[in-house]
Structure formats: C-alpha cells, structure tokens
PDB file of N, CA and C in Angstrom:
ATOM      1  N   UNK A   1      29.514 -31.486  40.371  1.00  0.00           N
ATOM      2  CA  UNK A   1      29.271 -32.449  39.310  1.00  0.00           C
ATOM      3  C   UNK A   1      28.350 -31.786  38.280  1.00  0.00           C
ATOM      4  N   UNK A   2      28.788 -32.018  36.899  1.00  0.00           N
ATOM      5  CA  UNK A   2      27.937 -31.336  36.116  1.00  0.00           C
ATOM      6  C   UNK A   2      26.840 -32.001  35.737  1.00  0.00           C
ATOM      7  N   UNK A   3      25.703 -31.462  34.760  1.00  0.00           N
ATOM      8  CA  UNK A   3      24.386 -32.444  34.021  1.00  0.00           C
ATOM      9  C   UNK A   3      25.202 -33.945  33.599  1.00  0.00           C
ATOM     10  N   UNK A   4      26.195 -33.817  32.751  1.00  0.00           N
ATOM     11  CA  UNK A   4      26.262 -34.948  32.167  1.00  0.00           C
ATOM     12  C   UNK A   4      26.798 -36.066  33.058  1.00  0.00           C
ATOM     13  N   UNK A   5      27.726 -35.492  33.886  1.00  0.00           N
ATOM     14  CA  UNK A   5      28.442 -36.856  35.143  1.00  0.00           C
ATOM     15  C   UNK A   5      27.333 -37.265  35.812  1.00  0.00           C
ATOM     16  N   UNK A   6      26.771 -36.472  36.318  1.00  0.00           N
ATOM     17  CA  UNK A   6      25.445 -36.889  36.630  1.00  0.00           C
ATOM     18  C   UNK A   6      24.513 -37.881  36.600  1.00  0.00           C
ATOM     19  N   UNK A   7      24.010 -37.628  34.854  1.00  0.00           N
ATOM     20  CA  UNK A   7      23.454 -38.679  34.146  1.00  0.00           C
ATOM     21  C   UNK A   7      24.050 -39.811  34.036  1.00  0.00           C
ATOM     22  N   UNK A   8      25.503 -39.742  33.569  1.00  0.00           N
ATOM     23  CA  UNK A   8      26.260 -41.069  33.700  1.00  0.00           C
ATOM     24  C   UNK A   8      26.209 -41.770  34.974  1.00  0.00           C
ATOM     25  N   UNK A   9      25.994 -41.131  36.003  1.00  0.00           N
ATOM     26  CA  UNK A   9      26.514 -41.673  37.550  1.00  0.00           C
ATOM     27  C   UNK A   9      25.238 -42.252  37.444  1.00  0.00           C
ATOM     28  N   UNK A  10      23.971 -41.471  37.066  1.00  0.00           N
ATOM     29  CA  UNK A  10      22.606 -42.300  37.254  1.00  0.00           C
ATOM     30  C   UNK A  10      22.670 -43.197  36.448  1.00  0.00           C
ATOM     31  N   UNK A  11      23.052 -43.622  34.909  1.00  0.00           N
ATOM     32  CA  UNK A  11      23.057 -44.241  34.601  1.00  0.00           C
ATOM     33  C   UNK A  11      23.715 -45.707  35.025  1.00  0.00           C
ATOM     34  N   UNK A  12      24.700 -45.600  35.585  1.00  0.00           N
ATOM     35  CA  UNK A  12      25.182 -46.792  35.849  1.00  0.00           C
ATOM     36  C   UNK A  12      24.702 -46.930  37.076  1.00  0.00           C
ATOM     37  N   UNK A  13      24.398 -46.241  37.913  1.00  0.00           N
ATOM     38  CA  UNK A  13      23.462 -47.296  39.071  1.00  0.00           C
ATOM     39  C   UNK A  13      22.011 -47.736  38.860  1.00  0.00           C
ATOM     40  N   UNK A  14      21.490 -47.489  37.828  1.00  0.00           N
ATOM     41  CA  UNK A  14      20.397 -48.124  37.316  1.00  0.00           C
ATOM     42  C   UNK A  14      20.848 -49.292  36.926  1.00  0.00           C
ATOM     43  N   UNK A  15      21.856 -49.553  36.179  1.00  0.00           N
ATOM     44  CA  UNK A  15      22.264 -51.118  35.469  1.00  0.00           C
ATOM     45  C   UNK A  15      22.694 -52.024  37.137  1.00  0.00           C
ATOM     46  N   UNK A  16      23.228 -51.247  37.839  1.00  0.00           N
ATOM     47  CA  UNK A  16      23.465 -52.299  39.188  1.00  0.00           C
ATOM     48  C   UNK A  16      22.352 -52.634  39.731  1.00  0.00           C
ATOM     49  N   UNK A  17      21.093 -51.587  40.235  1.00  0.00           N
ATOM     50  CA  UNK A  17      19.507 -51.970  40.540  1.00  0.00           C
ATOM     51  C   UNK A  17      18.827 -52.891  39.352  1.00  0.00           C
ATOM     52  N   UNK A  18      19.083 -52.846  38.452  1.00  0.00           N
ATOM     53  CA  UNK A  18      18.529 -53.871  37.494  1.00  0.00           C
ATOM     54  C   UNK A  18      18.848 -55.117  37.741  1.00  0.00           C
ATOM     55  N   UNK A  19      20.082 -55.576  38.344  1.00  0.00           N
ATOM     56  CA  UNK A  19      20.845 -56.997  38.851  1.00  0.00           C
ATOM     57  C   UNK A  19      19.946 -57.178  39.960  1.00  0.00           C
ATOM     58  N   UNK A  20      19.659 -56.603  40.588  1.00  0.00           N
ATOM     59  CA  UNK A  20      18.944 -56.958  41.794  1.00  0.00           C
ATOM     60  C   UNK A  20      17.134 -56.908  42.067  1.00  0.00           C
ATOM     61  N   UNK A  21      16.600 -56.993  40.648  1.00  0.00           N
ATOM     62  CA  UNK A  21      15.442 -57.231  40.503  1.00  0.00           C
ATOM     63  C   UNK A  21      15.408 -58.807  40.826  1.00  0.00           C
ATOM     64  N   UNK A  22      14.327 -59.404  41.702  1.00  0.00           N
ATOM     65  CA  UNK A  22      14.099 -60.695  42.019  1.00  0.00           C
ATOM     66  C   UNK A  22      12.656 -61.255  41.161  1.00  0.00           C
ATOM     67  N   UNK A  23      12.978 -61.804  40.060  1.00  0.00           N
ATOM     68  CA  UNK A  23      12.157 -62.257  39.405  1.00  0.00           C
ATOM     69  C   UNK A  23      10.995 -62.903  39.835  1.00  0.00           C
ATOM     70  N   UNK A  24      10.775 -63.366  41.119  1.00  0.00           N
ATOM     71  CA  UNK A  24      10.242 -64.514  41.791  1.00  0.00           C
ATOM     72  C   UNK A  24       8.939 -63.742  41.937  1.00  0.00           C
ATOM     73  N   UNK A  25       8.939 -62.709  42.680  1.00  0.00           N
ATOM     74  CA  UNK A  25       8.123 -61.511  43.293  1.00  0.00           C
ATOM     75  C   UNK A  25       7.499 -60.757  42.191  1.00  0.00           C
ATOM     76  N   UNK A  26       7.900 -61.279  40.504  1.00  0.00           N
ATOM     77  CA  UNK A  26       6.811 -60.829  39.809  1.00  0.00           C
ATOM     78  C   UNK A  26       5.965 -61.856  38.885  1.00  0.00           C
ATOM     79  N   UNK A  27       4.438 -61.342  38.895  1.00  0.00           N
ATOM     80  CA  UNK A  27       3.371 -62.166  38.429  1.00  0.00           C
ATOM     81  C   UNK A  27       4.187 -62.873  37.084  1.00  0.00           C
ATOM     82  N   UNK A  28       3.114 -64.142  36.958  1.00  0.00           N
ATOM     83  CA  UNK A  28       3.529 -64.678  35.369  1.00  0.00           C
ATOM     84  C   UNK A  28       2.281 -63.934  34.702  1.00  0.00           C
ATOM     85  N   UNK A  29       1.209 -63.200  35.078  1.00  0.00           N
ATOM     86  CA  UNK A  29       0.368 -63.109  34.203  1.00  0.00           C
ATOM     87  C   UNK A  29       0.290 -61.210  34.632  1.00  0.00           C
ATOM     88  N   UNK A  30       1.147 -60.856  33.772  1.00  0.00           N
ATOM     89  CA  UNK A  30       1.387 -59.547  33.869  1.00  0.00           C
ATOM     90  C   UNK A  30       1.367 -58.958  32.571  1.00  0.00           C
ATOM     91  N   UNK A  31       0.902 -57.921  32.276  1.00  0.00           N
ATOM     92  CA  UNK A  31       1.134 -57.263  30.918  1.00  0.00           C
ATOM     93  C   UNK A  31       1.669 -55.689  30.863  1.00  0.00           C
ATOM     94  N   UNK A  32       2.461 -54.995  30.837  1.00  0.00           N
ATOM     95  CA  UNK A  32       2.948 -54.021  30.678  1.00  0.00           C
ATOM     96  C   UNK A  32       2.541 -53.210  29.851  1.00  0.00           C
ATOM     97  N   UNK A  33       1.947 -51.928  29.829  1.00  0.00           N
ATOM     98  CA  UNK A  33       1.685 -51.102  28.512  1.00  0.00           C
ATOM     99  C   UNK A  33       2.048 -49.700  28.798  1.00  0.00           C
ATOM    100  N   UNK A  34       3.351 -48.999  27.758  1.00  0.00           N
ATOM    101  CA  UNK A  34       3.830 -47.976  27.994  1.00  0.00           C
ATOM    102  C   UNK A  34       3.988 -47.558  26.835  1.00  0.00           C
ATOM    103  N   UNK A  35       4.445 -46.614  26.130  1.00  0.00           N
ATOM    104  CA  UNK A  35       4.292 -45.641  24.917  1.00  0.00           C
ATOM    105  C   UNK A  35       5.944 -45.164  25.232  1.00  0.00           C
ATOM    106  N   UNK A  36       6.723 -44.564  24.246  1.00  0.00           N
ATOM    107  CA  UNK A  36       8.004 -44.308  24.360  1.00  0.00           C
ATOM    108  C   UNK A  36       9.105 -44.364  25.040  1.00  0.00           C
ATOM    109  N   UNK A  37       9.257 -43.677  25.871  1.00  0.00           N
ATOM    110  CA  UNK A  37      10.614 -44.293  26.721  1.00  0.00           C
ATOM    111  C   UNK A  37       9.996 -45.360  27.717  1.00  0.00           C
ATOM    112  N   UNK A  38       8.435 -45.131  28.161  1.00  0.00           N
ATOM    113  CA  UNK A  38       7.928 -45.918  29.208  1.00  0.00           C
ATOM    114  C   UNK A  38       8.152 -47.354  28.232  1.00  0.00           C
ATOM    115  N   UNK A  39       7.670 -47.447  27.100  1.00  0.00           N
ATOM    116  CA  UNK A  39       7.918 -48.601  26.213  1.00  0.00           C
ATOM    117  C   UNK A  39       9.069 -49.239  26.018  1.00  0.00           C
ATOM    118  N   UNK A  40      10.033 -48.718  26.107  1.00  0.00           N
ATOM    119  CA  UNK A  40      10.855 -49.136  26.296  1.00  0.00           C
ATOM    120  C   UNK A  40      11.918 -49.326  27.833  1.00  0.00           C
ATOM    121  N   UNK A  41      11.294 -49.264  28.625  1.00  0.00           N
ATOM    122  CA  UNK A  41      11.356 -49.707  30.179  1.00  0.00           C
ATOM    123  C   UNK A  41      10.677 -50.793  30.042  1.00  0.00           C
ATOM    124  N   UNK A  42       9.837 -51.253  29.871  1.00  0.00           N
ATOM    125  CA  UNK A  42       9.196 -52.180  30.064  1.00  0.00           C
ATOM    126  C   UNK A  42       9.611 -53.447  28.912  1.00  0.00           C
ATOM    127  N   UNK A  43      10.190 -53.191  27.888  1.00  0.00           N
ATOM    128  CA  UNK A  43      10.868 -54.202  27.164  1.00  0.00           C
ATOM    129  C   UNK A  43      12.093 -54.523  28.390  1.00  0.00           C
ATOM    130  N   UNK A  44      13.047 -53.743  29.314  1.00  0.00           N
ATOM    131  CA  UNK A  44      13.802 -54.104  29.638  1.00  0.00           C
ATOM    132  C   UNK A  44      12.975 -55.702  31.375  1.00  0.00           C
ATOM    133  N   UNK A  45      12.068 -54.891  31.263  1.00  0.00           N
ATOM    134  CA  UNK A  45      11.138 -55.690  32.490  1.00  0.00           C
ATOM    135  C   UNK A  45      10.960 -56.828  32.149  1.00  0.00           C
ATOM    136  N   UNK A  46      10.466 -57.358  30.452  1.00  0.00           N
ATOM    137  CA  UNK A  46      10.384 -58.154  29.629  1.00  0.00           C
ATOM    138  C   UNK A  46      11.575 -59.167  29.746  1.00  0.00           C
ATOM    139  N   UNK A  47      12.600 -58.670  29.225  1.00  0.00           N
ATOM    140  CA  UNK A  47      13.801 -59.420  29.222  1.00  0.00           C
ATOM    141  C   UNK A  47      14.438 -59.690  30.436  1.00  0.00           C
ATOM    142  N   UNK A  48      14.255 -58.916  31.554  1.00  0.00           N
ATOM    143  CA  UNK A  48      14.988 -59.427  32.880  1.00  0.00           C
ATOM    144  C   UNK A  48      13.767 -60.674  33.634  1.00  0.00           C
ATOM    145  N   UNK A  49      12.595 -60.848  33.002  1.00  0.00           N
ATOM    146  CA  UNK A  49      11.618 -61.846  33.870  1.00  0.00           C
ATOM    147  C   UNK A  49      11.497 -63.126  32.665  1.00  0.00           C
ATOM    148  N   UNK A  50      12.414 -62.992  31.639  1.00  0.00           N
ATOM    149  CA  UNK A  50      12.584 -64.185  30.845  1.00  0.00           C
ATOM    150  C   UNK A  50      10.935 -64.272  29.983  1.00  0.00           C
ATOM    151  N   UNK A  51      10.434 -63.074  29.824  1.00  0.00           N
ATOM    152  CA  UNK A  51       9.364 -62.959  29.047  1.00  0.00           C
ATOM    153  C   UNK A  51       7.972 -63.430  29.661  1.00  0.00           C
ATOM    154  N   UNK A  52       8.217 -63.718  31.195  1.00  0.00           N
ATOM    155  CA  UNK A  52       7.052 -64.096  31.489  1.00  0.00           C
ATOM    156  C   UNK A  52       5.869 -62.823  31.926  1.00  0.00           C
ATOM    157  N   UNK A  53       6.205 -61.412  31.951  1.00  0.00           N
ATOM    158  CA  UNK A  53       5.753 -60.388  31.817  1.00  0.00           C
ATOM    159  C   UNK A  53       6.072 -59.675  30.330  1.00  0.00           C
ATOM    160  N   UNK A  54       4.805 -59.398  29.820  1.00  0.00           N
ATOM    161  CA  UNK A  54       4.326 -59.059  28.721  1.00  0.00           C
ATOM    162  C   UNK A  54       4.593 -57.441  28.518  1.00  0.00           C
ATOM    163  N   UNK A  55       5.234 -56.716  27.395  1.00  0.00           N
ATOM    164  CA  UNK A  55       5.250 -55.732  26.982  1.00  0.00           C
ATOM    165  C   UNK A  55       4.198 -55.000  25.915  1.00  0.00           C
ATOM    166  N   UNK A  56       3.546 -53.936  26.098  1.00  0.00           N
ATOM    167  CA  UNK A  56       2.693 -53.640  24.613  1.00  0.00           C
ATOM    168  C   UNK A  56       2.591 -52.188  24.791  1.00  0.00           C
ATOM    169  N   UNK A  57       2.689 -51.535  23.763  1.00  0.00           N
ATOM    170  CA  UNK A  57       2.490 -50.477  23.082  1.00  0.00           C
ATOM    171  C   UNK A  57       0.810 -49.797  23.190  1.00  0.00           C
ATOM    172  N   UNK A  58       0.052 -49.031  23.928  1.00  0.00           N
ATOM    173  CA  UNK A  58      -1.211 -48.703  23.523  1.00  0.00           C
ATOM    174  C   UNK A  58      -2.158 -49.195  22.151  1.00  0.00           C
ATOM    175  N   UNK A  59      -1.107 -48.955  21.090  1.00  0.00           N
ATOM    176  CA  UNK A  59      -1.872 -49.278  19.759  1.00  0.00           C
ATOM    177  C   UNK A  59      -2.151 -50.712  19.847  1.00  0.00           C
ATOM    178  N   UNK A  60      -1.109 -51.603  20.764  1.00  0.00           N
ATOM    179  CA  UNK A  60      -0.998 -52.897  20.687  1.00  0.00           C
ATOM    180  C   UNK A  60      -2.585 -53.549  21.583  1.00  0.00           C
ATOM    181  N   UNK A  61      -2.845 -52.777  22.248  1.00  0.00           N
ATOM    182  CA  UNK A  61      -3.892 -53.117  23.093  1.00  0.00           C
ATOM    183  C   UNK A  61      -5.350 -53.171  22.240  1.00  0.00           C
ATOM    184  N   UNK A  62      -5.616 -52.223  21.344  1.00  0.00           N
ATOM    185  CA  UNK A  62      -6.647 -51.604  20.428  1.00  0.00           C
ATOM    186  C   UNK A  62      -7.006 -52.969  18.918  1.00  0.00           C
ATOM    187  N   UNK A  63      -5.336 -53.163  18.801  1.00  0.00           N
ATOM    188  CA  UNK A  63      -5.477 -54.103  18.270  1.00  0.00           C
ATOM    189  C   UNK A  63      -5.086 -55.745  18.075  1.00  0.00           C
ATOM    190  N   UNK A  64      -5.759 -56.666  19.500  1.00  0.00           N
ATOM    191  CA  UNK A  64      -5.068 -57.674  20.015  1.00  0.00           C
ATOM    192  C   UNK A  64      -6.380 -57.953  20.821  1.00  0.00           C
ATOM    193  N   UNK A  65      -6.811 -59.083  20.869  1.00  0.00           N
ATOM    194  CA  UNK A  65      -7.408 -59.753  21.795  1.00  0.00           C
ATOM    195  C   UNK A  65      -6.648 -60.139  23.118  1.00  0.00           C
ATOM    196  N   UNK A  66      -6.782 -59.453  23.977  1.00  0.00           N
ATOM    197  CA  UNK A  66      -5.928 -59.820  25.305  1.00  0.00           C
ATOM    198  C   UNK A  66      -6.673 -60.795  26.633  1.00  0.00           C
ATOM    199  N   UNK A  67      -5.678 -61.452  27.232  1.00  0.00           N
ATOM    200  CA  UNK A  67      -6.345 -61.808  28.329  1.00  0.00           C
ATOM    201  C   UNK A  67      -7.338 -61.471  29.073  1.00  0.00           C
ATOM    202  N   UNK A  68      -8.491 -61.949  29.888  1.00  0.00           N
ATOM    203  CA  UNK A  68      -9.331 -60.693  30.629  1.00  0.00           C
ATOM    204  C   UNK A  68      -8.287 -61.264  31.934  1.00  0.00           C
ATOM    205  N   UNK A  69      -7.742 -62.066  32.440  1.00  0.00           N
ATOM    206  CA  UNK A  69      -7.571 -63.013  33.249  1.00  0.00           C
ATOM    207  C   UNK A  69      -5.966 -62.657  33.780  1.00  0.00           C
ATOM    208  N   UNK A  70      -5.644 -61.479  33.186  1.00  0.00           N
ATOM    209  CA  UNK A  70      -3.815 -61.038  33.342  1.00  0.00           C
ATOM    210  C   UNK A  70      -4.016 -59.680  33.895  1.00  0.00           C
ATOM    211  N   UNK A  71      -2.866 -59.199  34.862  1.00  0.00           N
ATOM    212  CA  UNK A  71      -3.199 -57.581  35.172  1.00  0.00           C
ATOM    213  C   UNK A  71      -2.172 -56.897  33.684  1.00  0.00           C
ATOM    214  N   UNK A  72      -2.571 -55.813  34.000  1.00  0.00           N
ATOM    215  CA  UNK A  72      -2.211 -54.637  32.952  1.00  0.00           C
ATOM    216  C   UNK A  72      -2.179 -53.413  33.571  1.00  0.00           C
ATOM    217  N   UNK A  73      -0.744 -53.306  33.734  1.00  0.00           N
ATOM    218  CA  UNK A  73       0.046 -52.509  34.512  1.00  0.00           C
ATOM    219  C   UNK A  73       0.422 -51.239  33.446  1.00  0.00           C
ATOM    220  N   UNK A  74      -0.207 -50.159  33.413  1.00  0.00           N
ATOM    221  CA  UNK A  74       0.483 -48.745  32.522  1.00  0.00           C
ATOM    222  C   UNK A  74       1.028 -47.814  33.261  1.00  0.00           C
ATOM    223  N   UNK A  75       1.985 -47.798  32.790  1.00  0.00           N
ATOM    224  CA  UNK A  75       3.286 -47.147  32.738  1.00  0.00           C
ATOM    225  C   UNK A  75       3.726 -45.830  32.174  1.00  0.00           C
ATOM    226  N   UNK A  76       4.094 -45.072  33.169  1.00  0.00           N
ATOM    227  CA  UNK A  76       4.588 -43.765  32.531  1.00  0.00           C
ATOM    228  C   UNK A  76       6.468 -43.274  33.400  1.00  0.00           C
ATOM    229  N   UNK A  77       7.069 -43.331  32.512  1.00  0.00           N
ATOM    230  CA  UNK A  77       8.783 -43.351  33.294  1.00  0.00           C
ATOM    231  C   UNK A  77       8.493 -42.049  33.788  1.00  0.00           C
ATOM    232  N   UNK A  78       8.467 -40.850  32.793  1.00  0.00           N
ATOM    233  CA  UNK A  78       8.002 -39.502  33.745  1.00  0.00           C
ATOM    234  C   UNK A  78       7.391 -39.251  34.695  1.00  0.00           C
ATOM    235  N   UNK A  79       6.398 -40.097  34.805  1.00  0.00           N
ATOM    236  CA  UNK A  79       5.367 -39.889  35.536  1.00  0.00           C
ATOM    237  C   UNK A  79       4.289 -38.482  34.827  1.00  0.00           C
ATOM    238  N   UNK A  80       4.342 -38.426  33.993  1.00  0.00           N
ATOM    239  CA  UNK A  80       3.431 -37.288  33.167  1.00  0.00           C
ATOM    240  C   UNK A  80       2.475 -37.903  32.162  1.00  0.00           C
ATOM    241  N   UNK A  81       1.460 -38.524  32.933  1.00  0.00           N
ATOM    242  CA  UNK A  81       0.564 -38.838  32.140  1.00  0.00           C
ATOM    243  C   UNK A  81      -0.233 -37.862  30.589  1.00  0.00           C
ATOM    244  N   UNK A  82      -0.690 -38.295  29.869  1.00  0.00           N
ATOM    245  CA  UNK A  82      -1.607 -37.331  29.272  1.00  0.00           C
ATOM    246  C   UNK A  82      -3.371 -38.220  29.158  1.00  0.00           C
ATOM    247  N   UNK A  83      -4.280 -37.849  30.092  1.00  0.00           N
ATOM    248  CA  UNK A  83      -5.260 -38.214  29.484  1.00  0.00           C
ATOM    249  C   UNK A  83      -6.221 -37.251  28.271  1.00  0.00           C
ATOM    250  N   UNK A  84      -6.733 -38.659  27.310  1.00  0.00           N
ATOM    251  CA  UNK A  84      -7.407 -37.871  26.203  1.00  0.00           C
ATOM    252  C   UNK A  84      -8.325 -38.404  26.183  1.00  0.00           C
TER     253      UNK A  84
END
C-alpha cells in the first residue's frame, strides 16, 4: 500500500471512530484550546457534542474573560508541543 492509500484508508476510519464518540461521557463545562490542525480537531469535538464543549484558539484565551469554573483541555494533534 502506498503513502496515499494509506492516508485515505486512515482517513476513512477516522470518520467511522467519530460515529462512535458517546457524547454522554463528555463534560458540559469543557473548553478546548488548540492552534492549527489541533484547532481544528477540536471544532470537530465542538460539533459532534452539540456545542456543549467549547473550542478556542490561544489568541482566543488572551483575549476573553473565561470561566475559572470549566476545565481547559490543550491540545496538540501531533503531539509536538512548542513551549515559549
């Protein structure tokens, strides 16, 4: 199998594991914060829990009064953080 069948094959069993996320088992007072592709994982987290988990952008955090009272879950899809 080459790179690209590959990716496709991963790709579509990600959309079948996405069906089988159980909404129940996640907080209502959740906030998500990821930066590029992680940012956009977490919009999809957003839309499969009917918005009751929160998506934001780093910049979004800096400038937003947030809950103290919600967790805030950051996110990296790579797993390659950068601290600065």
């Amino acid at each position: 199998m080459n790179s690209i069948e590959a990716l496709k094959s991963d790709f579509h069993s990600q959309i079948v594991e996405l069906r089988n996320i159980d909404n129940k088992k996640i907080s209502d007072k959740c906030i998500y914060v990821g930066s590029g592709d992680s940012y956009v994982a977490r919009l999809f987290t957003e839309y499969f829990t009917d918005h009751k988990c929160r998506c934001y952008s780093p910049s979004d955090l800096s400038n937003s009064r947030l809950p103290r009272d919600w967790t805030y879950c950051f996110v990296s899809v790579t797993g390659k953080t950068r601290v600065i």
